[in-house]
C-alpha atoms as a PDB file:
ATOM      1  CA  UNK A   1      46.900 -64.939 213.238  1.00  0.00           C
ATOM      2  CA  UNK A   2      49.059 -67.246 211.239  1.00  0.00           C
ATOM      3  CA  UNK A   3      46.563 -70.167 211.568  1.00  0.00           C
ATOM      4  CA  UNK A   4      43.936 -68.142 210.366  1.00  0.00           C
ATOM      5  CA  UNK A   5      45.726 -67.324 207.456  1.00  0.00           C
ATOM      6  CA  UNK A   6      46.025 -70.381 206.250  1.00  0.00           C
ATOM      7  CA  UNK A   7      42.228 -71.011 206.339  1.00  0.00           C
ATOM      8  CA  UNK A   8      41.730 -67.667 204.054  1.00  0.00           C
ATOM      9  CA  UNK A   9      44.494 -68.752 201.976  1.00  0.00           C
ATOM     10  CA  UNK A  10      42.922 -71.698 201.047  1.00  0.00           C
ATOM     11  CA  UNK A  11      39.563 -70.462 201.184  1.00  0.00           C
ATOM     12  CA  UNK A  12      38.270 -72.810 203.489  1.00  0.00           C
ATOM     13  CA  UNK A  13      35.092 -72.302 205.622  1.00  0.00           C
ATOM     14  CA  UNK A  14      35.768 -75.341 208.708  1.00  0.00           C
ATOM     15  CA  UNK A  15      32.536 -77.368 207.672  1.00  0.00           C
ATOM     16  CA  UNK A  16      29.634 -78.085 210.345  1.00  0.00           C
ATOM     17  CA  UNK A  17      29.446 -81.216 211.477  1.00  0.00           C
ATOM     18  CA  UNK A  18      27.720 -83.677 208.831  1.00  0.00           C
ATOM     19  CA  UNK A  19      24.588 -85.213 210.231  1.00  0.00           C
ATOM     20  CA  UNK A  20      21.483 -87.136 209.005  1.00  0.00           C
ATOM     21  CA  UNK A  21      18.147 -85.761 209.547  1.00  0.00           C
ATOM     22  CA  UNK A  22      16.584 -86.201 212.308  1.00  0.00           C
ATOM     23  CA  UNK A  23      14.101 -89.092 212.035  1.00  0.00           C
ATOM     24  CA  UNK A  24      16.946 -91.308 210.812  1.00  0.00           C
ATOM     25  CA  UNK A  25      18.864 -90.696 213.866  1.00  0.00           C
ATOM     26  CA  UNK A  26      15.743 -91.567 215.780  1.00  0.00           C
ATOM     27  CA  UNK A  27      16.104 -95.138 214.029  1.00  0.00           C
ATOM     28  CA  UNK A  28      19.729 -95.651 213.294  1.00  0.00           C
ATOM     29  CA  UNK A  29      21.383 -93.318 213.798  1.00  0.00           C
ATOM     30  CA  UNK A  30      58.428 -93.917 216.539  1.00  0.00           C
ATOM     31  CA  UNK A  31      56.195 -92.698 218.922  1.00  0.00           C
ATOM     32  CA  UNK A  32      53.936 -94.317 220.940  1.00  0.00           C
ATOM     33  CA  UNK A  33      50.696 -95.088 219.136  1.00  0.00           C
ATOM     34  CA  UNK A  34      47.307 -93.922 220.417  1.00  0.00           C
ATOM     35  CA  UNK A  35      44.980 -96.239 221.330  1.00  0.00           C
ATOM     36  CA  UNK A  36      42.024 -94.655 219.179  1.00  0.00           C
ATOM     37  CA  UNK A  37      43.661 -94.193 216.282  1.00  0.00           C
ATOM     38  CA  UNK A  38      43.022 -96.425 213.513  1.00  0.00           C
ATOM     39  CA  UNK A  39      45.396 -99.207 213.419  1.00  0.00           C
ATOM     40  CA  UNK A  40      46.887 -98.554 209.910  1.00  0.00           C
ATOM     41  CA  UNK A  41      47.942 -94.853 210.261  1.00  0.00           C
ATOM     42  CA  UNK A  42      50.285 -94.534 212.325  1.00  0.00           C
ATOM     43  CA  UNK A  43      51.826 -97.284 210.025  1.00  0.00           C
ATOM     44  CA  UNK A  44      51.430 -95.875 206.927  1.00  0.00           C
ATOM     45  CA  UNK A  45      52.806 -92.404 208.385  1.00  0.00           C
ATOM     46  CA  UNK A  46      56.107 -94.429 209.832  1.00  0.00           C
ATOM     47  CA  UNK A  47      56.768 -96.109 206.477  1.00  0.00           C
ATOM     48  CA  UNK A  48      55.936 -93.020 204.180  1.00  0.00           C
ATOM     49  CA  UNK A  49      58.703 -90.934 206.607  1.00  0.00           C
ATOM     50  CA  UNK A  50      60.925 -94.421 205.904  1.00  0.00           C
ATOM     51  CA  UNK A  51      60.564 -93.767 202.444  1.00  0.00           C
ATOM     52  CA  UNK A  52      61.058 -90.398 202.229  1.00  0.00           C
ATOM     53  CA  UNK A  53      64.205 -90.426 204.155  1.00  0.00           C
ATOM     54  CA  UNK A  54      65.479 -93.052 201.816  1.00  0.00           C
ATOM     55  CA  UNK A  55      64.983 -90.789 199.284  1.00  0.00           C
ATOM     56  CA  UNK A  56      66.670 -87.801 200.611  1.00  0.00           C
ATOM     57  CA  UNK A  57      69.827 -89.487 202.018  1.00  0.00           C
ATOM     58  CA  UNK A  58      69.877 -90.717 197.950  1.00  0.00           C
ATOM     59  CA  UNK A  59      68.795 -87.258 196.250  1.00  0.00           C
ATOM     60  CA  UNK A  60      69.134 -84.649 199.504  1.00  0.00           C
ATOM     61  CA  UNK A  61      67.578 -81.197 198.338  1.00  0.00           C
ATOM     62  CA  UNK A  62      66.686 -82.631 195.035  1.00  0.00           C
ATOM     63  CA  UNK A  63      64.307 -84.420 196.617  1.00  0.00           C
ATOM     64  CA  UNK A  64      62.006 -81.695 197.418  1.00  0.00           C
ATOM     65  CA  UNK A  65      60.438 -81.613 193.991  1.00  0.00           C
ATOM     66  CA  UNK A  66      58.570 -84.841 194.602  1.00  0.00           C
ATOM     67  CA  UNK A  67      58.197 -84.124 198.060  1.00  0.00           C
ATOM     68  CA  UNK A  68      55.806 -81.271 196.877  1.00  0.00           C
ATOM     69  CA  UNK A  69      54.151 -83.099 194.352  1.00  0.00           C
ATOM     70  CA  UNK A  70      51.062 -85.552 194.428  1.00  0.00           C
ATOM     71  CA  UNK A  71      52.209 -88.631 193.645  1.00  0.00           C
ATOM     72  CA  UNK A  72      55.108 -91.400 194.721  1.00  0.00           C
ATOM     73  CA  UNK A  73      55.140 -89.338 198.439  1.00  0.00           C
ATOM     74  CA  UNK A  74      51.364 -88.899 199.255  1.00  0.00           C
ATOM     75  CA  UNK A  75      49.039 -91.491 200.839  1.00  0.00           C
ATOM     76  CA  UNK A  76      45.601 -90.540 200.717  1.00  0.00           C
ATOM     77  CA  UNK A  77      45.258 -88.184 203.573  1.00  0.00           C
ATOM     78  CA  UNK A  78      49.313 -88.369 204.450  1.00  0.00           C
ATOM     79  CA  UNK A  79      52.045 -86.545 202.678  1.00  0.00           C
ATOM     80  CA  UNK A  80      55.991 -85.155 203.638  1.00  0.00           C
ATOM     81  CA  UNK A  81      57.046 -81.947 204.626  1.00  0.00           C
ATOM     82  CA  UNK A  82      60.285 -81.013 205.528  1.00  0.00           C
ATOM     83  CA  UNK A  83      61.537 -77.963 207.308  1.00  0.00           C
ATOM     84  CA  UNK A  84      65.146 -76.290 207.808  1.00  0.00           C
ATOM     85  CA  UNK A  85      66.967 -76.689 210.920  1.00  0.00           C
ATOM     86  CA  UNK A  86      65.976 -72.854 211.345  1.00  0.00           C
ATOM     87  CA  UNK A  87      62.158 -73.265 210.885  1.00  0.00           C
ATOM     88  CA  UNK A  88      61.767 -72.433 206.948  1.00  0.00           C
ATOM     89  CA  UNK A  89      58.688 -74.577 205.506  1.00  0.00           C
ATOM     90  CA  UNK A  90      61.139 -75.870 202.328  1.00  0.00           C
ATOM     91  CA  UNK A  91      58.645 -78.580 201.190  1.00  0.00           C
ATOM     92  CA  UNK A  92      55.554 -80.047 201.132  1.00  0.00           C
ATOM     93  CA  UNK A  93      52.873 -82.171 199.516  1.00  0.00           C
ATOM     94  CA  UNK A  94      50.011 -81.121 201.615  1.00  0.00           C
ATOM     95  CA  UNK A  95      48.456 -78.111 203.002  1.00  0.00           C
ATOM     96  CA  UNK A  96      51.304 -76.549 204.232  1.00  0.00           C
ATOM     97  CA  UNK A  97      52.528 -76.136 200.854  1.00  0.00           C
ATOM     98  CA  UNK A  98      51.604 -72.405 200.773  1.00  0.00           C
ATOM     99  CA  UNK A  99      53.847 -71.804 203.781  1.00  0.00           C
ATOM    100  CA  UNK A 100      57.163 -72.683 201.225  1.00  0.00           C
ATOM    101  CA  UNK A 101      59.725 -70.470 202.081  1.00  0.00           C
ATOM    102  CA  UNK A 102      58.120 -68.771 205.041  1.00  0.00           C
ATOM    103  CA  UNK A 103      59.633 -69.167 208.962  1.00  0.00           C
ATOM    104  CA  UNK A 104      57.238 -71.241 210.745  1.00  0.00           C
ATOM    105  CA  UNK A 105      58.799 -71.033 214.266  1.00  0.00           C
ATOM    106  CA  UNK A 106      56.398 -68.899 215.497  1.00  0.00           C
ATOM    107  CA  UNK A 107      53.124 -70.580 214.014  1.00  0.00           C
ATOM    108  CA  UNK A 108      50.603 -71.036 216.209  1.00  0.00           C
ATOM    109  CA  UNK A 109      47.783 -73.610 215.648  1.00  0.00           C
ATOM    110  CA  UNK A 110      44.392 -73.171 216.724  1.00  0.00           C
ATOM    111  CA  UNK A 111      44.548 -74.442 220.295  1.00  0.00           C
ATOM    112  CA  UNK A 112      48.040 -71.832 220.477  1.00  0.00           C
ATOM    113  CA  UNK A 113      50.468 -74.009 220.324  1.00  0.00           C
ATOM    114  CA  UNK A 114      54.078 -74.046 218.189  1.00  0.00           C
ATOM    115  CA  UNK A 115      54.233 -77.323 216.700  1.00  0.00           C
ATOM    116  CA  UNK A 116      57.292 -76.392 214.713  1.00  0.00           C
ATOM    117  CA  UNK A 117      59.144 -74.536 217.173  1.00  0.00           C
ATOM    118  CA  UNK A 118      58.507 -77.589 219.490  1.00  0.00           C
ATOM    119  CA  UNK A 119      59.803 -80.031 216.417  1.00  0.00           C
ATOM    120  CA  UNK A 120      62.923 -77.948 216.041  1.00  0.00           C
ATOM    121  CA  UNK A 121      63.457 -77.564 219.570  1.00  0.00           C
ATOM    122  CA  UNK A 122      62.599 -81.467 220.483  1.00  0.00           C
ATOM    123  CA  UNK A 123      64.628 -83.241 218.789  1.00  0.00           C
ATOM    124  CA  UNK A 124      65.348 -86.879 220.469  1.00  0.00           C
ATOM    125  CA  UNK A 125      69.771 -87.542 220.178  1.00  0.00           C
ATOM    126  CA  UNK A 126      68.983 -89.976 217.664  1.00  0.00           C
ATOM    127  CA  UNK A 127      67.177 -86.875 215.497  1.00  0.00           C
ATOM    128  CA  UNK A 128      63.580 -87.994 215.812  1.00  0.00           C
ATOM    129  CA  UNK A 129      60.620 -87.434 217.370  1.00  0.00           C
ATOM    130  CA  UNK A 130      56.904 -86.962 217.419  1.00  0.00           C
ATOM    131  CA  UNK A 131      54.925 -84.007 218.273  1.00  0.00           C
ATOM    132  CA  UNK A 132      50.944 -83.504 218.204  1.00  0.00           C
ATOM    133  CA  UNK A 133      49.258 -80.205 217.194  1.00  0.00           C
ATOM    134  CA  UNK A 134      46.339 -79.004 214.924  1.00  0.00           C
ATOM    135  CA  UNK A 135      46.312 -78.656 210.709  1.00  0.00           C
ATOM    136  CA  UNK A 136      43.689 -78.503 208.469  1.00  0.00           C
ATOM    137  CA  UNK A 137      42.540 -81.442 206.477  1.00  0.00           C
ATOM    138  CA  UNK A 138      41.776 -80.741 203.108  1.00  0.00           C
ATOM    139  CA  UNK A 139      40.015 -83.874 202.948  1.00  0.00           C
ATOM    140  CA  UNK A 140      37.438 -82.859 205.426  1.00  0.00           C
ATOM    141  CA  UNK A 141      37.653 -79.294 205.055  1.00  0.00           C
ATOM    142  CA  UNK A 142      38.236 -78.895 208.632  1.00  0.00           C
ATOM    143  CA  UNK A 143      41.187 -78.359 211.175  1.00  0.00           C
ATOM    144  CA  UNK A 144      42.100 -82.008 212.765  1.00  0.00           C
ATOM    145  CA  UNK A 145      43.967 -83.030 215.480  1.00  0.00           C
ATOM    146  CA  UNK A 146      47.155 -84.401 214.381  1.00  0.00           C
ATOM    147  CA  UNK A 147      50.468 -86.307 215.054  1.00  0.00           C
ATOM    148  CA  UNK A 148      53.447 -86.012 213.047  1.00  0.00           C
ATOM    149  CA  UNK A 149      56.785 -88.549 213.282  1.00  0.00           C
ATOM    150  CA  UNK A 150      59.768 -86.803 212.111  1.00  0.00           C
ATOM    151  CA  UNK A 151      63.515 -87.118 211.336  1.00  0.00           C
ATOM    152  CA  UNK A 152      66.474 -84.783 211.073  1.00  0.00           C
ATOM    153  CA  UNK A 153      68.907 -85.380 208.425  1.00  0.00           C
ATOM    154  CA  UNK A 154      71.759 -83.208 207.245  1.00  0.00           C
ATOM    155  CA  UNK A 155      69.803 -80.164 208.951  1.00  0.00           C
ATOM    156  CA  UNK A 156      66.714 -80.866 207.013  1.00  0.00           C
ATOM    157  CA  UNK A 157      63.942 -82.112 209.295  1.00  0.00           C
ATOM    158  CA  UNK A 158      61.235 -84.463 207.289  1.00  0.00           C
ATOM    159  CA  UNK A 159      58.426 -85.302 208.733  1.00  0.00           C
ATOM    160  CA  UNK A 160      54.788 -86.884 208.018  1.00  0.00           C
ATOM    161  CA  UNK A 161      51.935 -86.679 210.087  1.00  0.00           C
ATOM    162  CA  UNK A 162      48.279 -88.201 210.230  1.00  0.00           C
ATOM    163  CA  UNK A 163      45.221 -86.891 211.428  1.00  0.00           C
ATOM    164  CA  UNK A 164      43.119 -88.201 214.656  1.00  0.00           C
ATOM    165  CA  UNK A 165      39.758 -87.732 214.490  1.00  0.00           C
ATOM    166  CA  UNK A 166      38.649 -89.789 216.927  1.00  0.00           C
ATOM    167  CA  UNK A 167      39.333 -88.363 220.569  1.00  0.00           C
ATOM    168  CA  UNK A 168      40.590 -90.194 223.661  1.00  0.00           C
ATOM    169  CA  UNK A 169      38.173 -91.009 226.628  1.00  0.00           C
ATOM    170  CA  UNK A 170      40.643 -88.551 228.604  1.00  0.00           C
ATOM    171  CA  UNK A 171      39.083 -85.961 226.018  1.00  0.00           C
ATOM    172  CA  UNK A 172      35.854 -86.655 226.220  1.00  0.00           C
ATOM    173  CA  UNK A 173      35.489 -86.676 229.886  1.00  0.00           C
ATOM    174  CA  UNK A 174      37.655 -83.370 230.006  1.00  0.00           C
ATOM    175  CA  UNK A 175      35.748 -81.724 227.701  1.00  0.00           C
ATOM    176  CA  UNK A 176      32.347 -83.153 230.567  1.00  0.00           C
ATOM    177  CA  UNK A 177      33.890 -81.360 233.921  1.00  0.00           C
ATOM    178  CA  UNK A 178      34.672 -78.264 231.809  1.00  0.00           C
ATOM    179  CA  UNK A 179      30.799 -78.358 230.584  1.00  0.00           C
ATOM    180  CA  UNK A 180      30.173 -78.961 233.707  1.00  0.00           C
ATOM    181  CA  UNK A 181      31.355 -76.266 235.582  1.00  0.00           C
ATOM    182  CA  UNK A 182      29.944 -74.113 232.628  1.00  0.00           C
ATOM    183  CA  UNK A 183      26.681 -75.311 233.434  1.00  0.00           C
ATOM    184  CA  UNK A 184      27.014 -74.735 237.168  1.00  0.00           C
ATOM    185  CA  UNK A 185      28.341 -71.400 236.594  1.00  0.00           C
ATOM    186  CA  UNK A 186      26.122 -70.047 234.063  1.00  0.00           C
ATOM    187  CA  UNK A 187      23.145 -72.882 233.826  1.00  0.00           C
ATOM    188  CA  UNK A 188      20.993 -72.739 230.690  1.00  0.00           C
ATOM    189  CA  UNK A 189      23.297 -69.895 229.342  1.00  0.00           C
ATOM    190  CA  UNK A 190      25.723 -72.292 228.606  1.00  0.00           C
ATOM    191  CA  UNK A 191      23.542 -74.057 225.697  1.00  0.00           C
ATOM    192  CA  UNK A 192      24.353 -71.192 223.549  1.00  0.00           C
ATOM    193  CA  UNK A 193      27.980 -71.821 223.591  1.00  0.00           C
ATOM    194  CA  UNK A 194      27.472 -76.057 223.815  1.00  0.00           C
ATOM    195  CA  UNK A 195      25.212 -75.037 219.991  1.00  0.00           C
ATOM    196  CA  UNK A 196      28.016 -73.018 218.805  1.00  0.00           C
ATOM    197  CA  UNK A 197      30.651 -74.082 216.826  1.00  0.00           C
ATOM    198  CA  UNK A 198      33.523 -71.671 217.764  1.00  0.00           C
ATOM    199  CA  UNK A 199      32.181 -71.639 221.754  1.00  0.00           C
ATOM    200  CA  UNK A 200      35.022 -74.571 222.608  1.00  0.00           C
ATOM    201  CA  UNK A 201      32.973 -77.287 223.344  1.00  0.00           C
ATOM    202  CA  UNK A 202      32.878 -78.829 219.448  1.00  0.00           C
ATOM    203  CA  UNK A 203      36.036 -80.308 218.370  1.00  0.00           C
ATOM    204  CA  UNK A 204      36.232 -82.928 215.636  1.00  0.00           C
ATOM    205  CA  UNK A 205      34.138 -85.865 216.910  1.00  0.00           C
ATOM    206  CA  UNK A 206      33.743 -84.784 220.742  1.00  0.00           C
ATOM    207  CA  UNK A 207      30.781 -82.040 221.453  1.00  0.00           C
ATOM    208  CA  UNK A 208      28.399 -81.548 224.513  1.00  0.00           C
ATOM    209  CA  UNK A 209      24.739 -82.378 224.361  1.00  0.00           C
ATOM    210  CA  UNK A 210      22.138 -81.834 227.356  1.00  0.00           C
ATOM    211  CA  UNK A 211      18.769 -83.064 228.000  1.00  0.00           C
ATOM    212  CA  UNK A 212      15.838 -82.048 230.450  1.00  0.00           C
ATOM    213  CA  UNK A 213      15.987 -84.743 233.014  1.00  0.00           C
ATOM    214  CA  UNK A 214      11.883 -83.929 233.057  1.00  0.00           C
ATOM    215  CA  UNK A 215      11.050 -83.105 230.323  1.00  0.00           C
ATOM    216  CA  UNK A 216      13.292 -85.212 228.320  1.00  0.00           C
ATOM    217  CA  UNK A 217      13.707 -82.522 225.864  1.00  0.00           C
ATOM    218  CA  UNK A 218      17.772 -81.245 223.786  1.00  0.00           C
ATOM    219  CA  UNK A 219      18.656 -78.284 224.585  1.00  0.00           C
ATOM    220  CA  UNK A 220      21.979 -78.243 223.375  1.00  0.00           C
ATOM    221  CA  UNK A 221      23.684 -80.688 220.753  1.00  0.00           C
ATOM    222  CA  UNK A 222      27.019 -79.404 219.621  1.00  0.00           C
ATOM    223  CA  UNK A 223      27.235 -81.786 216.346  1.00  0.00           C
ATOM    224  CA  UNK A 224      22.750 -81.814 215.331  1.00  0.00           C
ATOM    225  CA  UNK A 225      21.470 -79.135 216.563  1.00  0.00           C
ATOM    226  CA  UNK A 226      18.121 -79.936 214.851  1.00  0.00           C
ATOM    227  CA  UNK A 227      17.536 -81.938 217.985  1.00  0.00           C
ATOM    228  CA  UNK A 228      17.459 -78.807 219.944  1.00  0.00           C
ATOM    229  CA  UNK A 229      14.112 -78.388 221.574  1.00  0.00           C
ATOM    230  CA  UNK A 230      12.879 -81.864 220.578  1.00  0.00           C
ATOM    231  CA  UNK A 231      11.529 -84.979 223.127  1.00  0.00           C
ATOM    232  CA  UNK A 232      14.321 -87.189 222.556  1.00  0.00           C
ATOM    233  CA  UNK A 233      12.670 -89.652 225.026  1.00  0.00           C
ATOM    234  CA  UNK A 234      12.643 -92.168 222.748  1.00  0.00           C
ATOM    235  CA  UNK A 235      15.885 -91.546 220.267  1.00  0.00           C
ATOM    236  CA  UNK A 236      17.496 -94.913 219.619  1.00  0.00           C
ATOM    237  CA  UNK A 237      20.671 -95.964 218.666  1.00  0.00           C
ATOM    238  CA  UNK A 238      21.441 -97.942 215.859  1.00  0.00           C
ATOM    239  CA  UNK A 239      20.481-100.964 217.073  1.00  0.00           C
ATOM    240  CA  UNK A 240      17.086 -99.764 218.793  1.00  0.00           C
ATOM    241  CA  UNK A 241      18.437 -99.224 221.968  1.00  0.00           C
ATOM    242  CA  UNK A 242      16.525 -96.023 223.952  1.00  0.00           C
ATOM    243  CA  UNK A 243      19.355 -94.783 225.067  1.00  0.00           C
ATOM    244  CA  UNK A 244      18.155 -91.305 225.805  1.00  0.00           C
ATOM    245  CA  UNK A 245      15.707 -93.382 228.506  1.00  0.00           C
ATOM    246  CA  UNK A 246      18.910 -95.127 229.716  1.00  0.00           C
ATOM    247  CA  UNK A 247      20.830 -92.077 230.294  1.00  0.00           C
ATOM    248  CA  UNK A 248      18.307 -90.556 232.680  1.00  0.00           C
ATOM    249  CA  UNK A 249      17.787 -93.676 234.198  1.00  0.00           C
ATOM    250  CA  UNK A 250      21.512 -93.879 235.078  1.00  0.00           C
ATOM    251  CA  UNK A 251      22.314 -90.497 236.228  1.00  0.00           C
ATOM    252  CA  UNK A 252      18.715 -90.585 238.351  1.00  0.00           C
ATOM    253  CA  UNK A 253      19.845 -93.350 239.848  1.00  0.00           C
ATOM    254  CA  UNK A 254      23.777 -92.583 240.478  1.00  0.00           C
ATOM    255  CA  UNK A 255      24.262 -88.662 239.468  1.00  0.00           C
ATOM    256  CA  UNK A 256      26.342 -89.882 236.954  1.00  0.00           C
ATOM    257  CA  UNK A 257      27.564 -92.632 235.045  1.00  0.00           C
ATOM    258  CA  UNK A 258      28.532 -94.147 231.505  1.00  0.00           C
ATOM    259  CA  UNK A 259      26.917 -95.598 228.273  1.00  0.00           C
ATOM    260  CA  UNK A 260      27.932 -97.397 225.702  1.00  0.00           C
ATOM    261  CA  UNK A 261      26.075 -97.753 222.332  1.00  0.00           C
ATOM    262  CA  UNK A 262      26.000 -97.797 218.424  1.00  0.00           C
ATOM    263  CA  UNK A 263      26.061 -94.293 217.283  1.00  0.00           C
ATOM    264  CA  UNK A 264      27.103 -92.136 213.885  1.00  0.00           C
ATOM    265  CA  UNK A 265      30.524 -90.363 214.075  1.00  0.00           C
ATOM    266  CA  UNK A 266      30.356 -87.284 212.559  1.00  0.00           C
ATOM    267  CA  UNK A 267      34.008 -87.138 211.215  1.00  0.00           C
ATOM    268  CA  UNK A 268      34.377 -90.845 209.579  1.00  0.00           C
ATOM    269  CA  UNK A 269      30.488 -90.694 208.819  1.00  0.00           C
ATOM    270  CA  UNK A 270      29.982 -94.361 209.984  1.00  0.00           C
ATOM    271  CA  UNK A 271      27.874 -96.037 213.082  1.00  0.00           C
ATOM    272  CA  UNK A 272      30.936 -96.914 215.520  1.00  0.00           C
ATOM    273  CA  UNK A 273      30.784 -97.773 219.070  1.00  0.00           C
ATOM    274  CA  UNK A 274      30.642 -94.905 221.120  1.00  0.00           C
ATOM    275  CA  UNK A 275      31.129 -94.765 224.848  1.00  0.00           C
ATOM    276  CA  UNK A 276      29.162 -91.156 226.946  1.00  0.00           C
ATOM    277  CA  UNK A 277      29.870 -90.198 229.624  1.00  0.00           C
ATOM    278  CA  UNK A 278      27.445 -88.524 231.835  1.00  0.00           C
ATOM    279  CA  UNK A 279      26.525 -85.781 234.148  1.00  0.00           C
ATOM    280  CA  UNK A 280      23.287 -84.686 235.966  1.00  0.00           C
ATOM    281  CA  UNK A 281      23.542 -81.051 236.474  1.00  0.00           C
ATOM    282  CA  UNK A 282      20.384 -79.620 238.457  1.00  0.00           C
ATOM    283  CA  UNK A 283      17.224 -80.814 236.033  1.00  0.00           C
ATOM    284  CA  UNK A 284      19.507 -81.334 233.458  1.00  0.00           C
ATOM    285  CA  UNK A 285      22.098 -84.777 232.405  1.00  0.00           C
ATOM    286  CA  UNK A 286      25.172 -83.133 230.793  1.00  0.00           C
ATOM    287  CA  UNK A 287      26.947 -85.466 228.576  1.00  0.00           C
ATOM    288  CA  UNK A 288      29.745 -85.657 226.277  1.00  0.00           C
ATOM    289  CA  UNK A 289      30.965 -88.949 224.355  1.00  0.00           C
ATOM    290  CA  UNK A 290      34.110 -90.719 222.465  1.00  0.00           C
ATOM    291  CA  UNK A 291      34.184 -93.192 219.976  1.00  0.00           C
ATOM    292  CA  UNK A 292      35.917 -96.231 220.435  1.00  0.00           C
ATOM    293  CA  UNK A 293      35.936 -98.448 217.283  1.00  0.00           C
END
């Protein structure tokens, strides 16, 4: 309830999946770090918390003002928060700015988890740590997967986070054997929920897509679902690689397999390397991918 409030707070609708039409896709379509995450943010998020801890141990409550404020302790998409020891939101220069003053132990993100009760309650001897939840990002308009670094001082607990939009290859193929067990469960009742946005199998850059092993035709695609019902024999990626063709070859041939190719990622909204894996499922290949630039 709490994480839906913040999207009617702010008024925001979670945006579908950009995509380019159809016939251009046919032709081009402290912590430990993750190893899809862009290089520079977890940086950026480490020295920003630096800085902002600087600044507190210098001004301590005073500081909040610029915490809360666009300006010297914002990065782009990055910005401070900092909570009490007993959970109260007491600043912040991002989207949980409306939550100032309000208990945010028992918020609950979208996948159900308590980021904040799990910051307050994990807290490494030396007073950091990192923790990994969902937020919205107001640059995107959409709820992102994201890691926060943090530090307690003086029982204030500062922390910045940055969003991941890229998911891990432990994701993607997760996100395959639960698909897969849809699809042997319910067969083509499951392309309903694969099409649909809230039915779990969309989630920032990592959605299902299916294809007749036959007829060669989409019958689900969680991120264009313009290409549902279409002959996709002969989509190519962006460098002309008929990689729908491949894909059938490879799970004809094995029952199931892996591709790699040039494809747009819907979150960043550029052609990145992307690695599928695949599925065959009865007369269907089941696949689900991850992008690895």
């Amino acid at each position: 309830m709490f994480g839906k409030m913040l999207l009617c707070v702010l008024g925001v609708t979670v945006a579908v999946f950009a995509s380019t039409p159809v016939d251009a896709q046919m032709t081009s379509p402290e912590g430990s770090t993750p190893s899809n995450v862009r290089g520079d943010d977890a940086t950026r998020a480490k020295a920003l918390l630096g800085r902002a801890v600087a600044h507190f141990k210098k001004q301590g409550d005073k500081a909040f003002a610029s915490f809360s404020h666009v300006g010297e302790f914002t990065d782009r998409d990055l910005y401070v928060y900092v909570l009490s020891s007993e959970g109260v939101m007491l600043a912040s220069g991002g989207a949980s700015s409306i939550y100032i003053g309000r208990d945010m132990r028992e918020y609950r993100d979208s996948d159900g988890k308590q980021p904040f009760e799990e910051m307050i309650n994990g807290l490494h001897k030396d007073g950091t740590g990192t923790i990994e939840y969902r937020w919205l990002n107001l640059q995107h308009g959409k709820v992102e997967h994201k890691i926060a670094y943090y530090q307690s001082i003086d029982n204030r607990i500062i922390a910045v986070g940055y969003y991941l939009p890229r998911a891990t290859p432990e994701q993607a193929k997760a996100m395959l054997w639960r698909a897969v067990d849809e699809m042997k469960r319910l067969g083509p009742q499951s392309f309903e929920r694969f099409n649909d946005l809230n039915g779990g199998f969309v989630q920032d850059d990592t959605y299902v897509f299916v294809v007749g092993l036959k007829d060669r035709r989409m019958y689900a695609h969680g991120a264009i679902p313009r290409l549902v019902g279409q002959d996709v024999a002969d989509l190519r990626d962006a460098k002309g690689a008929p990689i729908i063709r491949e894909m059938i070859d490879i799970v004809n041939r094995n029952g199931e397999g892996t591709l790699d190719y040039q494809w747009r990622n819907p979150v960043t909204g550029e052609i990145e390397h992307k690695r599928t894996y695949l599925q065959g499922v009865g007369d269907y290949l089941v696949a689900v991918g991850c992008y690895l630039k």
